[in-house]
C-alpha atoms as a PDB file:
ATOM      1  CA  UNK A   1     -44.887   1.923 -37.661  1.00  0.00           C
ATOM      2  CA  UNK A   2     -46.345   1.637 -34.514  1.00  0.00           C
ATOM      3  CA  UNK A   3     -46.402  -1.782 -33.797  1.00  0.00           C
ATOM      4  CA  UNK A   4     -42.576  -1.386 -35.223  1.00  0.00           C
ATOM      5  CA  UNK A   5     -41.714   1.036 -32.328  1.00  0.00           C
ATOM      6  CA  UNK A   6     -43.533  -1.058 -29.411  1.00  0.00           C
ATOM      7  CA  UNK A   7     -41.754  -4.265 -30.364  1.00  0.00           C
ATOM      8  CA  UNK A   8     -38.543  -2.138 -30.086  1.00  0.00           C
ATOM      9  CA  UNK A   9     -39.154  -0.823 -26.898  1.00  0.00           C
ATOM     10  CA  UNK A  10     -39.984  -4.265 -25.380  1.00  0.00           C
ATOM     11  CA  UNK A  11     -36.994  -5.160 -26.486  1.00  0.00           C
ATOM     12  CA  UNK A  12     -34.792  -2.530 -25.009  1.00  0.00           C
ATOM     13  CA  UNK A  13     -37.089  -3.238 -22.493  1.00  0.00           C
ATOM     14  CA  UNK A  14     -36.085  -7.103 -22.249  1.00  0.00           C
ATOM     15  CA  UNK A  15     -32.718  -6.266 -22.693  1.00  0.00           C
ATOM     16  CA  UNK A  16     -31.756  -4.291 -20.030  1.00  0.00           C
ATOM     17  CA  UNK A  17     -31.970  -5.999 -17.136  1.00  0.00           C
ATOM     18  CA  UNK A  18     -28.450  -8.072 -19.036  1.00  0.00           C
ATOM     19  CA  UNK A  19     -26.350  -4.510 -19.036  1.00  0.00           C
ATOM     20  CA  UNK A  20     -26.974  -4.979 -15.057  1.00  0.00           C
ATOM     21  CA  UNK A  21     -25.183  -7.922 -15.161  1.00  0.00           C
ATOM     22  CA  UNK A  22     -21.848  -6.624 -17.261  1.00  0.00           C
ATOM     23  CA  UNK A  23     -20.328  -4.507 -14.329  1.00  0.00           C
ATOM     24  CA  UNK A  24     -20.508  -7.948 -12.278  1.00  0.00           C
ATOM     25  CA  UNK A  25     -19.302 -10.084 -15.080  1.00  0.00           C
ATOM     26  CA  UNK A  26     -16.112  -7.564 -15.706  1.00  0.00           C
ATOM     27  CA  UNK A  27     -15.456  -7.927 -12.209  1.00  0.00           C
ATOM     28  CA  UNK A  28     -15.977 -12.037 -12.210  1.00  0.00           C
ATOM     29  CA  UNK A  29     -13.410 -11.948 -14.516  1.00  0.00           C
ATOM     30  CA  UNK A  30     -11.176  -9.519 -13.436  1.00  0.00           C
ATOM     31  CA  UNK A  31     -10.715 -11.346  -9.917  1.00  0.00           C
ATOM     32  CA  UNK A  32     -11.009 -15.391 -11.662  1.00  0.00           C
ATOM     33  CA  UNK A  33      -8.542 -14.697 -14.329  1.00  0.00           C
ATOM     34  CA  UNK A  34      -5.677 -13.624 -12.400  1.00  0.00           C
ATOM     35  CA  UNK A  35      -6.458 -16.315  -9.783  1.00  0.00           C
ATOM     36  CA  UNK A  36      -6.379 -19.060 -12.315  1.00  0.00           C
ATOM     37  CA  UNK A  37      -3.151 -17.855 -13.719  1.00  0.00           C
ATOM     38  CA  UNK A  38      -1.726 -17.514 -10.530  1.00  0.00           C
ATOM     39  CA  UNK A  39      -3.033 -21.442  -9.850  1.00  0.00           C
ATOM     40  CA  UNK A  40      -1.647 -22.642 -13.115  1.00  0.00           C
ATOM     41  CA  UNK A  41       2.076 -20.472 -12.343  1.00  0.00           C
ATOM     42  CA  UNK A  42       2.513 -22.306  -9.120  1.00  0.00           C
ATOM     43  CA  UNK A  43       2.414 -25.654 -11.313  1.00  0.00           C
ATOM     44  CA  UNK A  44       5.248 -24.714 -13.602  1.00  0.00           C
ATOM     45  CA  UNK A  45       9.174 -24.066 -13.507  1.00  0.00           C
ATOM     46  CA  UNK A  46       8.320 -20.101 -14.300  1.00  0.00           C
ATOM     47  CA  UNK A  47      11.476 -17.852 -13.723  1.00  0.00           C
ATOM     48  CA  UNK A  48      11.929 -14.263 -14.181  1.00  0.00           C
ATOM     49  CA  UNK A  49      15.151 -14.607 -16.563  1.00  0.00           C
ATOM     50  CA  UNK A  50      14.207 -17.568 -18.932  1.00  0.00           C
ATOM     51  CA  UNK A  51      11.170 -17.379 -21.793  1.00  0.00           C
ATOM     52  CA  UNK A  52      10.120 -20.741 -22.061  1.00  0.00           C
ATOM     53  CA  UNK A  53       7.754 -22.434 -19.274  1.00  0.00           C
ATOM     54  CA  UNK A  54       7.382 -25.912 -18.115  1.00  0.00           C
ATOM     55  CA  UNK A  55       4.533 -27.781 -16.432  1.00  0.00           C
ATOM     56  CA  UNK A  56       6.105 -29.467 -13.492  1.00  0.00           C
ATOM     57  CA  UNK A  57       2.853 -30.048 -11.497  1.00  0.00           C
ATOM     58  CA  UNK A  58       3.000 -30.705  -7.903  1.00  0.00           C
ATOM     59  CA  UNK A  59       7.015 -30.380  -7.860  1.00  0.00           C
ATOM     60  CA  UNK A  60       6.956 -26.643  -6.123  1.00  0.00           C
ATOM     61  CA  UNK A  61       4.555 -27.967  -3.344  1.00  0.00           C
ATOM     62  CA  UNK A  62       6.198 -30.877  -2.630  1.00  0.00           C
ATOM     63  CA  UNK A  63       9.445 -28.831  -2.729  1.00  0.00           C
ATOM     64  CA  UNK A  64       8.398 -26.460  -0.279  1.00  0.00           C
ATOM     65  CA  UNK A  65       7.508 -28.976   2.235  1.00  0.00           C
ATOM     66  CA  UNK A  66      10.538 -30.573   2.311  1.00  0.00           C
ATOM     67  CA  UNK A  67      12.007 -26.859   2.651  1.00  0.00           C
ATOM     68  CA  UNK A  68      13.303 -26.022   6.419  1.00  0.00           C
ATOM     69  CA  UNK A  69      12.945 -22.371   5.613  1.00  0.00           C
ATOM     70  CA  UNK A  70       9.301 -23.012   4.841  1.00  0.00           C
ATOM     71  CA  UNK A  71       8.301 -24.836   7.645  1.00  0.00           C
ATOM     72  CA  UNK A  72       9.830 -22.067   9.148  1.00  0.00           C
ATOM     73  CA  UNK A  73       7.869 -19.578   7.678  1.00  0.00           C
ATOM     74  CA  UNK A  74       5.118 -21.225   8.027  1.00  0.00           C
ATOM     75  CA  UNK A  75       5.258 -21.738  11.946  1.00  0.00           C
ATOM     76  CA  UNK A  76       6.225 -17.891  12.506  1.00  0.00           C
ATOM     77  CA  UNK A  77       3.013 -16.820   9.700  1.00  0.00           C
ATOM     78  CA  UNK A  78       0.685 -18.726  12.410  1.00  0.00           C
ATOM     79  CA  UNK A  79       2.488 -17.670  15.524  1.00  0.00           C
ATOM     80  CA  UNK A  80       2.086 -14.335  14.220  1.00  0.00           C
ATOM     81  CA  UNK A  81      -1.712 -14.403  13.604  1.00  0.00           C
ATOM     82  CA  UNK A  82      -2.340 -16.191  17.190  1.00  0.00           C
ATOM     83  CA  UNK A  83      -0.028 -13.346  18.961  1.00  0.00           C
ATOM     84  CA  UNK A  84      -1.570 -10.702  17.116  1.00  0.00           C
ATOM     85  CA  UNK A  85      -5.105 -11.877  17.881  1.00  0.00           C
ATOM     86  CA  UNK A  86      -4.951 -12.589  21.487  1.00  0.00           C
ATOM     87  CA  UNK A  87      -3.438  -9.239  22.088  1.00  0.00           C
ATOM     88  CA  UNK A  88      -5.781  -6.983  19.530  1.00  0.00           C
ATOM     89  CA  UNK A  89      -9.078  -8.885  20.408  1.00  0.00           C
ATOM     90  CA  UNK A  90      -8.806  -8.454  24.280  1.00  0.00           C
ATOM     91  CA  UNK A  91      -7.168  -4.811  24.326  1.00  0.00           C
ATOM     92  CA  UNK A  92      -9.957  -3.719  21.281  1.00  0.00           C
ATOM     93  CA  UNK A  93     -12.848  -4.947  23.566  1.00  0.00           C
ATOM     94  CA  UNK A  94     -11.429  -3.306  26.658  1.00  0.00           C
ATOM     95  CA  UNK A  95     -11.289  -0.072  24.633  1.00  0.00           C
ATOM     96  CA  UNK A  96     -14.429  -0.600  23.055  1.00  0.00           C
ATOM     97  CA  UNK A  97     -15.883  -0.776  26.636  1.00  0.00           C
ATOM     98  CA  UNK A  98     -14.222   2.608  27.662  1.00  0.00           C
ATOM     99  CA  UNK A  99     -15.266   5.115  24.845  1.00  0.00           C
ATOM    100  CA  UNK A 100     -18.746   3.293  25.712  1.00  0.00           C
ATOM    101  CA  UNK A 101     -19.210   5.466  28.798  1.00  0.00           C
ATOM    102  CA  UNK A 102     -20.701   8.400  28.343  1.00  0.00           C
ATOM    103  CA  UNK A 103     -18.122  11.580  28.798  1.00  0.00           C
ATOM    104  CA  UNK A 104     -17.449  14.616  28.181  1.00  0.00           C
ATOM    105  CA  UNK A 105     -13.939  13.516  26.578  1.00  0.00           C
ATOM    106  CA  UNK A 106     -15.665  10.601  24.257  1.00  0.00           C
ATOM    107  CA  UNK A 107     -15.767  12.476  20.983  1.00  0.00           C
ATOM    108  CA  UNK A 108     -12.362  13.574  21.339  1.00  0.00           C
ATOM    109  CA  UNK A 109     -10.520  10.046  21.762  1.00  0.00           C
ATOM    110  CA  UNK A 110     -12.915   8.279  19.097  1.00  0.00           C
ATOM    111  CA  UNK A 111     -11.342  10.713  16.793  1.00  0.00           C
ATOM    112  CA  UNK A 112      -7.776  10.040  18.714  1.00  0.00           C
ATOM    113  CA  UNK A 113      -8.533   6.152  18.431  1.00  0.00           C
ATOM    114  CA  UNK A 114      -9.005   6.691  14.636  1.00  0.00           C
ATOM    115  CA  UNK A 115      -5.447   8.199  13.631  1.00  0.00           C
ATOM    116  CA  UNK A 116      -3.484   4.728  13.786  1.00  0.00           C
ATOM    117  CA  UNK A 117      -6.393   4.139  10.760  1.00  0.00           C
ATOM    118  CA  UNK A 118      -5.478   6.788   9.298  1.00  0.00           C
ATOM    119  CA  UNK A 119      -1.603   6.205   8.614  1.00  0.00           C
ATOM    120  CA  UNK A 120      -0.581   3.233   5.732  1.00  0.00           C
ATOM    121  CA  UNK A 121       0.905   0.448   7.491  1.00  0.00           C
ATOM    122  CA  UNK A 122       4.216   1.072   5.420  1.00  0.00           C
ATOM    123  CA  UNK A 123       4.589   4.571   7.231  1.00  0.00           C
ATOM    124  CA  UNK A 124       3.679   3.190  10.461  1.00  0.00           C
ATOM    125  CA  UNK A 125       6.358   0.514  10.127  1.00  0.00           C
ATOM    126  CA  UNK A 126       8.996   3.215   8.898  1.00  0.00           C
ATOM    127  CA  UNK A 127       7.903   5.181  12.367  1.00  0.00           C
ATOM    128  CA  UNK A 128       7.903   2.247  14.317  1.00  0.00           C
ATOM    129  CA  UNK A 129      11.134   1.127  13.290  1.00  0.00           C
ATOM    130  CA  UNK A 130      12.689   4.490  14.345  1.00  0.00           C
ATOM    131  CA  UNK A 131      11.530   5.054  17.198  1.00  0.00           C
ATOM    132  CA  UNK A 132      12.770   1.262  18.186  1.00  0.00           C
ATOM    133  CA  UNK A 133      16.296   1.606  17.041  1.00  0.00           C
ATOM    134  CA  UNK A 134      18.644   0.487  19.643  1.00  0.00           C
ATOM    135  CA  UNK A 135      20.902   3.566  20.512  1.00  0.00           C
ATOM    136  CA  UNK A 136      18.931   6.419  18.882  1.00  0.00           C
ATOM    137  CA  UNK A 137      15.166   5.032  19.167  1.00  0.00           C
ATOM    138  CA  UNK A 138      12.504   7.384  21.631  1.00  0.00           C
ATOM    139  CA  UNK A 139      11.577   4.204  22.717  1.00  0.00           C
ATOM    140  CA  UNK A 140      14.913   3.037  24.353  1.00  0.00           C
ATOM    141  CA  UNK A 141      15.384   7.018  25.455  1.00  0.00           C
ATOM    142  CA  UNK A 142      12.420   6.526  27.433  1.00  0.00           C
ATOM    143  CA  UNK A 143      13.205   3.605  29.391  1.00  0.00           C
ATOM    144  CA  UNK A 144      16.257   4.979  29.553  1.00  0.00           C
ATOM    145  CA  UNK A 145      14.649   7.917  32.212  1.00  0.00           C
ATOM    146  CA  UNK A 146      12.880   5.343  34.287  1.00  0.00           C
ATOM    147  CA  UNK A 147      16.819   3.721  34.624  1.00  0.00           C
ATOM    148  CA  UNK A 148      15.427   0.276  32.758  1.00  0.00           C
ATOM    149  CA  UNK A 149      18.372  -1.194  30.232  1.00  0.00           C
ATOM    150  CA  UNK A 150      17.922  -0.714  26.819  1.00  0.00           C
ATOM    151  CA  UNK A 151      15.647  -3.168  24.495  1.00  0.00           C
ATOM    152  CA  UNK A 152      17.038  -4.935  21.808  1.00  0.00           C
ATOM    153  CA  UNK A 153      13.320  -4.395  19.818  1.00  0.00           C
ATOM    154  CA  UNK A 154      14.047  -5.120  16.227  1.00  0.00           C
ATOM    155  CA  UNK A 155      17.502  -5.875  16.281  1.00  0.00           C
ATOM    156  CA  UNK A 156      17.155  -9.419  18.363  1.00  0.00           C
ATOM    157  CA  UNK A 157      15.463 -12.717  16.519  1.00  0.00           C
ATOM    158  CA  UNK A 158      13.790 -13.126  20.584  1.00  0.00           C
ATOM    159  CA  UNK A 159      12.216  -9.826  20.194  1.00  0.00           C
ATOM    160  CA  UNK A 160      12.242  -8.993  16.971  1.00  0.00           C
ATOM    161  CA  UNK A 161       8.588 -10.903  16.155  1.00  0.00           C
ATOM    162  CA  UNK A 162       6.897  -9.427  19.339  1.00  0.00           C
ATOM    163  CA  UNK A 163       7.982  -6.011  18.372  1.00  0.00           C
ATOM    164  CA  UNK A 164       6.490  -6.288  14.767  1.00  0.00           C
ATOM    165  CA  UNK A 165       3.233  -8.171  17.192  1.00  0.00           C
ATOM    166  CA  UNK A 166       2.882  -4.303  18.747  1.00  0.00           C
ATOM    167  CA  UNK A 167       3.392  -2.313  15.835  1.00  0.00           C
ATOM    168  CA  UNK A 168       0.319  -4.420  14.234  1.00  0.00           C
ATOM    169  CA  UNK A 169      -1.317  -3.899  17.569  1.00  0.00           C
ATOM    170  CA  UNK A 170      -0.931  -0.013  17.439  1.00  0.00           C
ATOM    171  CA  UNK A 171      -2.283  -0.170  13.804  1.00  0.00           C
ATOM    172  CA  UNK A 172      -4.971  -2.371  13.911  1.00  0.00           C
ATOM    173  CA  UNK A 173      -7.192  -2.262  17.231  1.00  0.00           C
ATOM    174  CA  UNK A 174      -8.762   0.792  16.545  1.00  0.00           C
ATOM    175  CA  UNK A 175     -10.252  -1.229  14.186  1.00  0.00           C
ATOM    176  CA  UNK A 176     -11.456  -3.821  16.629  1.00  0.00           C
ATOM    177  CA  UNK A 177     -12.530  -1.098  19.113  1.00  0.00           C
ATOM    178  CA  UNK A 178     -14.769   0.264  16.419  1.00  0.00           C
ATOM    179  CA  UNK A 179     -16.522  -2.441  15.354  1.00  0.00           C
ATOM    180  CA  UNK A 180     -17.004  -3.705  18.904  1.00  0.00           C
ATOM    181  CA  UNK A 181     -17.788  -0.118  19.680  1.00  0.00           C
ATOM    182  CA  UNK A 182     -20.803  -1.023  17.328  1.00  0.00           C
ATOM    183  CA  UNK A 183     -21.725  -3.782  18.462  1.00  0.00           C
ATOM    184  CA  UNK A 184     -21.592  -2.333  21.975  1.00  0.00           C
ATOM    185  CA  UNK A 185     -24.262   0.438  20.759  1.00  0.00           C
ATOM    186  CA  UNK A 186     -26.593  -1.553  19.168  1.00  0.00           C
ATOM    187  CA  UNK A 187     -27.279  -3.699  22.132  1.00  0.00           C
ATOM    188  CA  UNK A 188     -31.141  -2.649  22.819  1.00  0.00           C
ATOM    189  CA  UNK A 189     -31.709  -0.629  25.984  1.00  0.00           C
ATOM    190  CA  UNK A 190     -35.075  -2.836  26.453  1.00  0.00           C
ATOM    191  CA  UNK A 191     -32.759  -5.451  27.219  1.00  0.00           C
ATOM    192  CA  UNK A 192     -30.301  -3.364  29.457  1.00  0.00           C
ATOM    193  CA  UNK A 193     -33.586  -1.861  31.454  1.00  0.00           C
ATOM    194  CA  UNK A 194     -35.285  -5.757  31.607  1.00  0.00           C
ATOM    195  CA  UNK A 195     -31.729  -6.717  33.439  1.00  0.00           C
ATOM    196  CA  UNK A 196     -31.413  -4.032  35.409  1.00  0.00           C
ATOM    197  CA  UNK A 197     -35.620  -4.505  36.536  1.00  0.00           C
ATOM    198  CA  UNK A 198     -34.973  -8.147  37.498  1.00  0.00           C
ATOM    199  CA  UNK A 199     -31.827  -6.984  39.475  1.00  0.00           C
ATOM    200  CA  UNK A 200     -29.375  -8.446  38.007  1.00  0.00           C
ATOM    201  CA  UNK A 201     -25.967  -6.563  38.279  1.00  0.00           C
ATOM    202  CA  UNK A 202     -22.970  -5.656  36.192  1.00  0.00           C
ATOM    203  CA  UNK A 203     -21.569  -8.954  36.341  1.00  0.00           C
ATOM    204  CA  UNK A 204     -24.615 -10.334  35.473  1.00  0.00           C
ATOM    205  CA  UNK A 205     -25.349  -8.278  32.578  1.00  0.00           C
ATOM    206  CA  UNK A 206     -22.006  -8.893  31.165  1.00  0.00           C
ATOM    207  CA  UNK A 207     -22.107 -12.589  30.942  1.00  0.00           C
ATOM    208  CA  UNK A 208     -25.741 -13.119  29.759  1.00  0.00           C
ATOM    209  CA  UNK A 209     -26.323  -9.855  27.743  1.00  0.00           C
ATOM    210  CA  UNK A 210     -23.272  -8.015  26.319  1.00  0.00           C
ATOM    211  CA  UNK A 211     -21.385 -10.937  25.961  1.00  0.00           C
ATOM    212  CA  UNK A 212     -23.800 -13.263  23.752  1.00  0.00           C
ATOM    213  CA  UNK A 213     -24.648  -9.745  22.011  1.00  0.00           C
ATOM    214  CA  UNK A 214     -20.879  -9.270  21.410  1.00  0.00           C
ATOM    215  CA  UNK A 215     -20.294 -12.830  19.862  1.00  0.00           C
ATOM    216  CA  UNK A 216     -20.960 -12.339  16.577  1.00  0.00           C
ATOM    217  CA  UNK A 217     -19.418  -9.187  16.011  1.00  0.00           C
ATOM    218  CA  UNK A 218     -16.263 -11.041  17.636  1.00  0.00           C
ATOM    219  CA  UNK A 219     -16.311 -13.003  15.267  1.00  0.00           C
ATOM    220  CA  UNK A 220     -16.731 -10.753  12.443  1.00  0.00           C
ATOM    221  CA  UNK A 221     -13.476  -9.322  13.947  1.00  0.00           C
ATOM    222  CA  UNK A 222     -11.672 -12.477  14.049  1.00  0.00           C
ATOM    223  CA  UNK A 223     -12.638 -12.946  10.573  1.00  0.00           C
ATOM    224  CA  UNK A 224     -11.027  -9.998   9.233  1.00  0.00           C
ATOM    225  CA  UNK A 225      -7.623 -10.003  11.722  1.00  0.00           C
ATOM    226  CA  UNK A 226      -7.239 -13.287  10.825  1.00  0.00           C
ATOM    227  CA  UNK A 227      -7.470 -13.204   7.414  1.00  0.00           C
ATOM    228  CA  UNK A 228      -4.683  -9.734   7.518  1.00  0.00           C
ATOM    229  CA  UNK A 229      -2.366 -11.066  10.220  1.00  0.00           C
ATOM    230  CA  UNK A 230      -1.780 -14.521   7.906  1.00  0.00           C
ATOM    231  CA  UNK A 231      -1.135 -12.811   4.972  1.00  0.00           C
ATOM    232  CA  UNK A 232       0.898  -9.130   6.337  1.00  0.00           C
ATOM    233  CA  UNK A 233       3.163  -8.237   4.408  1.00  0.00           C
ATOM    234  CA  UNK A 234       4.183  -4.168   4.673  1.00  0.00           C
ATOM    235  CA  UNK A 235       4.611  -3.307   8.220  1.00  0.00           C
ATOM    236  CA  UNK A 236       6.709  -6.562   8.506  1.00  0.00           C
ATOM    237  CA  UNK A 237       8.909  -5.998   6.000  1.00  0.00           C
ATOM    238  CA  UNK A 238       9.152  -2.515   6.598  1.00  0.00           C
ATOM    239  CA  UNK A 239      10.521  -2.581   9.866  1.00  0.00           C
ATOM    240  CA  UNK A 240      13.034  -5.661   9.996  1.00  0.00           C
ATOM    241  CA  UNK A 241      12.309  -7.013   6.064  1.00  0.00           C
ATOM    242  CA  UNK A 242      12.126 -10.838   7.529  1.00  0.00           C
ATOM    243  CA  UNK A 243      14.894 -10.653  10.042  1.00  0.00           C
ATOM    244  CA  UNK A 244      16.873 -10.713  11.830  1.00  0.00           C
ATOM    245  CA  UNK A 245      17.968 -14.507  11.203  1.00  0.00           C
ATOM    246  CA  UNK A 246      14.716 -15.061   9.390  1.00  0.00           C
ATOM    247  CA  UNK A 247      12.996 -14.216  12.825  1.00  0.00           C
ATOM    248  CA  UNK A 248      10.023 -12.512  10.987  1.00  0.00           C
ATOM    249  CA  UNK A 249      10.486 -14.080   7.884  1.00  0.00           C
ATOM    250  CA  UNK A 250       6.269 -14.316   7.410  1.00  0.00           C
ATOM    251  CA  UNK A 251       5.187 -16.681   3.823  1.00  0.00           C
ATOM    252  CA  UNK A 252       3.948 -13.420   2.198  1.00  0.00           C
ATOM    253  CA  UNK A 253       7.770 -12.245   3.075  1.00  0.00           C
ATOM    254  CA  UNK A 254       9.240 -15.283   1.390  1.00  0.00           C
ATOM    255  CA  UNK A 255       7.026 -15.335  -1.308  1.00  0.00           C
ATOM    256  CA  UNK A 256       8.193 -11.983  -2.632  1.00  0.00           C
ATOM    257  CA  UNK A 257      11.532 -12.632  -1.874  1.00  0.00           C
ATOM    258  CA  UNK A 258      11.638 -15.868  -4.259  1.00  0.00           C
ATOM    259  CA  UNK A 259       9.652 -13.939  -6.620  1.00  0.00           C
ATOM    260  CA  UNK A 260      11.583 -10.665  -6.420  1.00  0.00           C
ATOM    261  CA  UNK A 261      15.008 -11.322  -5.252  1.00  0.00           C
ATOM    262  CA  UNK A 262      15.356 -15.525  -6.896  1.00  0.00           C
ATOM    263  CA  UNK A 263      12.508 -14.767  -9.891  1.00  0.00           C
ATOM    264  CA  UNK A 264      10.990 -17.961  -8.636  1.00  0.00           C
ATOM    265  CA  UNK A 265       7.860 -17.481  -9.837  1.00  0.00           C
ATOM    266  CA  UNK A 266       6.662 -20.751  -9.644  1.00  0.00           C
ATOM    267  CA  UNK A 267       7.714 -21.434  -6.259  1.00  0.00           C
ATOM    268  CA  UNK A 268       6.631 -17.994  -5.375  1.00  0.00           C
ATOM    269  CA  UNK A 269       2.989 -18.768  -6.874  1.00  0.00           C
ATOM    270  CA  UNK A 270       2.851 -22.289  -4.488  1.00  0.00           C
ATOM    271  CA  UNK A 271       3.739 -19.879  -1.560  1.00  0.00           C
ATOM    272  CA  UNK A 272       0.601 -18.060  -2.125  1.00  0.00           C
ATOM    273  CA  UNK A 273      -1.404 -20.650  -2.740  1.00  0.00           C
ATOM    274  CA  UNK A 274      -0.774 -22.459   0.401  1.00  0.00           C
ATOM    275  CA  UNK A 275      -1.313 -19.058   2.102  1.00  0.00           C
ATOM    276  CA  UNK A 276      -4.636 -18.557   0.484  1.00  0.00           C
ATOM    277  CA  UNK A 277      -6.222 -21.797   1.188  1.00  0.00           C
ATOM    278  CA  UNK A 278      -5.180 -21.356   4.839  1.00  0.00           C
ATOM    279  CA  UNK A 279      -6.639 -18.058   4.737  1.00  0.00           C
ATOM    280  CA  UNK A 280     -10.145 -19.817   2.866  1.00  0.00           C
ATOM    281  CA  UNK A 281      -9.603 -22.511   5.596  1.00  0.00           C
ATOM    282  CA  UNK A 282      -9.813 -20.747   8.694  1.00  0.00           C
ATOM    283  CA  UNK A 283     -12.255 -17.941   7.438  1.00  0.00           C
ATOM    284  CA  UNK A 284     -15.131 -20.633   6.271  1.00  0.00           C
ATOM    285  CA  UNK A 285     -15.107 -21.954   9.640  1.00  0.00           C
ATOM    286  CA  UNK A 286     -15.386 -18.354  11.431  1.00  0.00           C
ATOM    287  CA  UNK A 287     -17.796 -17.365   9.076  1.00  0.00           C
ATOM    288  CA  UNK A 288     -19.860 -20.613   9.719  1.00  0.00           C
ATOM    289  CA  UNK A 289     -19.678 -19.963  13.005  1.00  0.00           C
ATOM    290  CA  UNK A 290     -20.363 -16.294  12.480  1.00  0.00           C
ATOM    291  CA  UNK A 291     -23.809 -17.536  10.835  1.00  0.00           C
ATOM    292  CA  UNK A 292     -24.602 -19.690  13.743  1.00  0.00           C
ATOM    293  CA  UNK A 293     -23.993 -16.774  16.050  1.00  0.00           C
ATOM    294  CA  UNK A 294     -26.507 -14.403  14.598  1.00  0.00           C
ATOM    295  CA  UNK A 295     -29.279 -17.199  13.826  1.00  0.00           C
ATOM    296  CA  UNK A 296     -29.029 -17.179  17.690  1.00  0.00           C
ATOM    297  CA  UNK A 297     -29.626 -13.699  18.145  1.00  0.00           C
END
């Protein structure tokens, strides 16, 4: 009976280690099967209204191409990312830099610098979109005081995508400042007090110690802003749903419209697709980079 009982602990024993491996394996297959059946929807003639599906293979890809409204799409999606990068990247860093300084006033606009964070990017777009409406908006009001004309915002296809640009500025660099913030702080002080020892001054110490620091947690912030501004969706189409005249009419926008609005499911499906493999695309190479950057370090 004995021997009976080891063998059976050894055995629970040997097993296990495998129930580690379910929670992983559920969620394997909880991300891969949707994926695939995403992948095989964006080959067929699947529609909203109409049971039976066809395989048409690469007829929804090659469709889209040809499509003006696509290309269109397509040009404002990266536009968008660039814009929103070279604004939040610069403006995060330069705010990272400030709440760096020691104060008496620090604690207080960290926690100010986090309540962008805190609102969903639906509400902020809802906001954002009221206080830039043309004749009733605060924003127009105050420009209005300071006797400068009235901004067409939302309401114009020249400013309507630079307007969404600040409204994703106003939500997102906190984040940037944060994780720059971090990287800011985690620079060593041995390296600060080695600098300042050999004299070598602000200037100095920016462009040969906080700067090569900084690079990889740049990146790490390029990775993640990238891979959001290419495939935003709410705050867009919350505060001018694609237009005016298709002005912000980003892929994830068009997507859901054929999906939603034309039941296109298939076409929809080839929308994302494209999306995701530039979103693969450009993160692989930051995050290759990214690796480079710390092996440096």
């Amino acid at each position: 009976m004995g021997g009976l009982a080891h063998k059976k602990r050894l055995s629970s024993l040997c097993a296990s280690p495998y129930l580690f491996v379910i929670p992983a394996l559920v969620l394997v297959i909880g991300i891969f099967v949707p994926f695939l059946s995403a992948v095989w929807t964006s080959f067929t003639d699947s529609k909203l209204y109409i049971a039976e599906t066809n395989f048409i293979g690469l007829k929804n890809y090659i469709d889209l191409f040809r499509s003006g409204q696509f290309q269109q799409s397509l040009k404002i999606t990266v536009f968008y990312s660039l814009l929103s990068l070279a604004v939040q990247l610069p403006l995060g860093l330069g705010v990272a830099f400030l709440l760096n300084i020691p104060s008496r006033m620090q604690r207080f606009m960290r926690v100010v610098l986090v309540l962008p964070l805190l609102i969903p990017p639906v509400v902020a777009g809802l906001i954002w979109r009221t206080m830039m409406h043309p004749t009733n908006g605060i924003l127009n009001h105050l420009l209005g005081l300071i006797r400068i004309a009235p901004l067409p915002w939302l309401s114009s296809p020249k400013t309507a995508l630079i307007s969404v640009v600040l409204i994703d500025t106003w939500v997102f660099t906190p984040f940037v400042a944060l994780l720059l913030l971090a990287g800011l702080q985690s620079i060593p002080a041995e390296l600060k007090e080695a600098a300042s020892i050999d004299g070598a001054g602000v200037l100095d110490r920016l462009l040969w110690i906080t700067i090569p620091w900084l690079t990889p947690h740049i990146l790490l912030v390029t990775i993640f802003r990238a891979a959001d501004s290419l495939k935003s969706f709410d705050i867009v189409y919350q505060a001018t749903r694609g237009g005016p005249l298709n002005a912000t009419r980003l892929l994830h926008i068009m997507a859901y419209e054929e999906a939603i609005r034309w039941a296109g499911f298939g076409k929809s499906m080839a929308i994302i697709m494209v999306l995701w493999i530039m979103c693969y695309a450009i993160t692989n190479i930051l995050v290759n980079r990214w690796k480079r950057a710390v092996e440096v370090m």
